[in-house]
C-alpha atoms as a PDB file:
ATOM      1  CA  UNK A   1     -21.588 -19.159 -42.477  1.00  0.00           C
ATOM      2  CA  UNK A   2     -21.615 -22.860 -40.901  1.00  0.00           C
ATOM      3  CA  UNK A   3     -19.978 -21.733 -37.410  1.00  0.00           C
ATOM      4  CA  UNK A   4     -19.539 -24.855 -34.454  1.00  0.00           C
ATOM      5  CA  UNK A   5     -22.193 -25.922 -32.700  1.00  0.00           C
ATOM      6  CA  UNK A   6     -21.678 -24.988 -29.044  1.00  0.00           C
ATOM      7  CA  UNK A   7     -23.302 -26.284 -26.222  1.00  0.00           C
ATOM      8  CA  UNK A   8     -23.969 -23.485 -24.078  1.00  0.00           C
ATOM      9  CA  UNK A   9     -24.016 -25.387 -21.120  1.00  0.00           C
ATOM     10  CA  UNK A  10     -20.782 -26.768 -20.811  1.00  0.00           C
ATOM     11  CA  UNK A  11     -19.129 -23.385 -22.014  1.00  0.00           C
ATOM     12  CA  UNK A  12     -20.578 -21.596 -18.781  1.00  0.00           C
ATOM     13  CA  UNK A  13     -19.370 -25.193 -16.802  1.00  0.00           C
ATOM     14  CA  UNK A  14     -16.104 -24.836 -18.316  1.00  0.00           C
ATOM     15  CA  UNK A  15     -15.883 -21.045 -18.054  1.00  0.00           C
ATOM     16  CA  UNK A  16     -16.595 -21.262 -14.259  1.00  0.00           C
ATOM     17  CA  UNK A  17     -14.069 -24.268 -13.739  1.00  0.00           C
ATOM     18  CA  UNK A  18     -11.350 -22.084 -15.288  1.00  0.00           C
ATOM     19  CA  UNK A  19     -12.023 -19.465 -13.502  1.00  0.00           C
ATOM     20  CA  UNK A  20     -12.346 -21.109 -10.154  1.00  0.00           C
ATOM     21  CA  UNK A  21      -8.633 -22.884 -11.293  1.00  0.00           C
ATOM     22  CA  UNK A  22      -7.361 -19.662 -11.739  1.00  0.00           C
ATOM     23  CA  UNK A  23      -8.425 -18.196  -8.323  1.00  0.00           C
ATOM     24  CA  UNK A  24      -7.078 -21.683  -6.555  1.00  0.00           C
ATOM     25  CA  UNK A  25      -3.481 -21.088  -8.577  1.00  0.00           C
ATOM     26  CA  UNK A  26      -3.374 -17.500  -7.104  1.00  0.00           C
ATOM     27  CA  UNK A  27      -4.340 -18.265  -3.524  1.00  0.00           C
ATOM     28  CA  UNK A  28      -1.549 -21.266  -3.991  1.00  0.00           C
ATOM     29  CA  UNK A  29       1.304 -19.041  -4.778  1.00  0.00           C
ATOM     30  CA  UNK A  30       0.108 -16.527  -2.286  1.00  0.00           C
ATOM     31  CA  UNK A  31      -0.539 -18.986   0.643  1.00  0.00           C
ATOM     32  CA  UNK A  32       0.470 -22.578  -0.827  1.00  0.00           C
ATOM     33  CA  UNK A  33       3.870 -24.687   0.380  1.00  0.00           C
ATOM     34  CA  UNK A  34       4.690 -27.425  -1.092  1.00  0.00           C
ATOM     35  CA  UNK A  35       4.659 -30.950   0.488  1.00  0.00           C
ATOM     36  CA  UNK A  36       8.481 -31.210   0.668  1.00  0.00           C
ATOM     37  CA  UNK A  37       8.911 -27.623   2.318  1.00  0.00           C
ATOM     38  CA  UNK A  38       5.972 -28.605   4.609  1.00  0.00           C
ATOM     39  CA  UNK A  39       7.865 -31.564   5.970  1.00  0.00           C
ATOM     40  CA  UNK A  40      11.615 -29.790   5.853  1.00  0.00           C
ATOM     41  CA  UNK A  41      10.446 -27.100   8.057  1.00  0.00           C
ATOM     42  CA  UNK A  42       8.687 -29.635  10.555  1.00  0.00           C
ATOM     43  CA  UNK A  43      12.441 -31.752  10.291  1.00  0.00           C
ATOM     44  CA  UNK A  44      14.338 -28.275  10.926  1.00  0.00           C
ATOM     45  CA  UNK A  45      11.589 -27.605  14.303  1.00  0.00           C
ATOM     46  CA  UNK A  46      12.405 -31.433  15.289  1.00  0.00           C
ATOM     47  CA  UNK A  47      16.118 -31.192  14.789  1.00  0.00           C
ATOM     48  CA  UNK A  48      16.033 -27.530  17.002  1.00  0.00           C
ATOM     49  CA  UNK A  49      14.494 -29.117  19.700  1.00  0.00           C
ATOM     50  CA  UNK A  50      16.150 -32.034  19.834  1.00  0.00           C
ATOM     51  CA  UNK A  51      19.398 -30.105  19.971  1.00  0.00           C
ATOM     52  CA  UNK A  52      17.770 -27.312  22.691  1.00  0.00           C
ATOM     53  CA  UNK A  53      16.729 -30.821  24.851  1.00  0.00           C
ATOM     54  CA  UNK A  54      20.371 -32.161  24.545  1.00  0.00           C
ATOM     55  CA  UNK A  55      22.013 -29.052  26.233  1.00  0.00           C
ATOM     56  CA  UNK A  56      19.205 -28.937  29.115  1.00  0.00           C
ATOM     57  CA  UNK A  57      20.879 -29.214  32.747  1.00  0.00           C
ATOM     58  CA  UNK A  58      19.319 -31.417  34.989  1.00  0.00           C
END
């Protein structure tokens, strides 16, 4: 009956960092964008308002 050796320790460490992962991957694909649909929506506001601007009378 020669189980491993565990280190108790780092089991609860590693237990807790999965855990915590876990939580951060749900709030991600709750709340999370990515970087590229980040910066396509700010291009889409920019290209809006730069076509709004270029029909402003004077």
């Amino acid at each position: 009956m020669s189980g491993k050796v565990v280190n108790l320790r780092a089991a609860r460490k590693a237990r807790t960092r999965d855990a915590k992962r876990a939580e951060a991957d749900a709030n991600a694909a709750r709340h999370g964008r990515t970087k590229a649909q980040k910066a396509e929506e700010d291009a889409a506001a920019h290209r809006a308002r730069r076509h709004l601007d270029g029909h402003e009378r004077e």
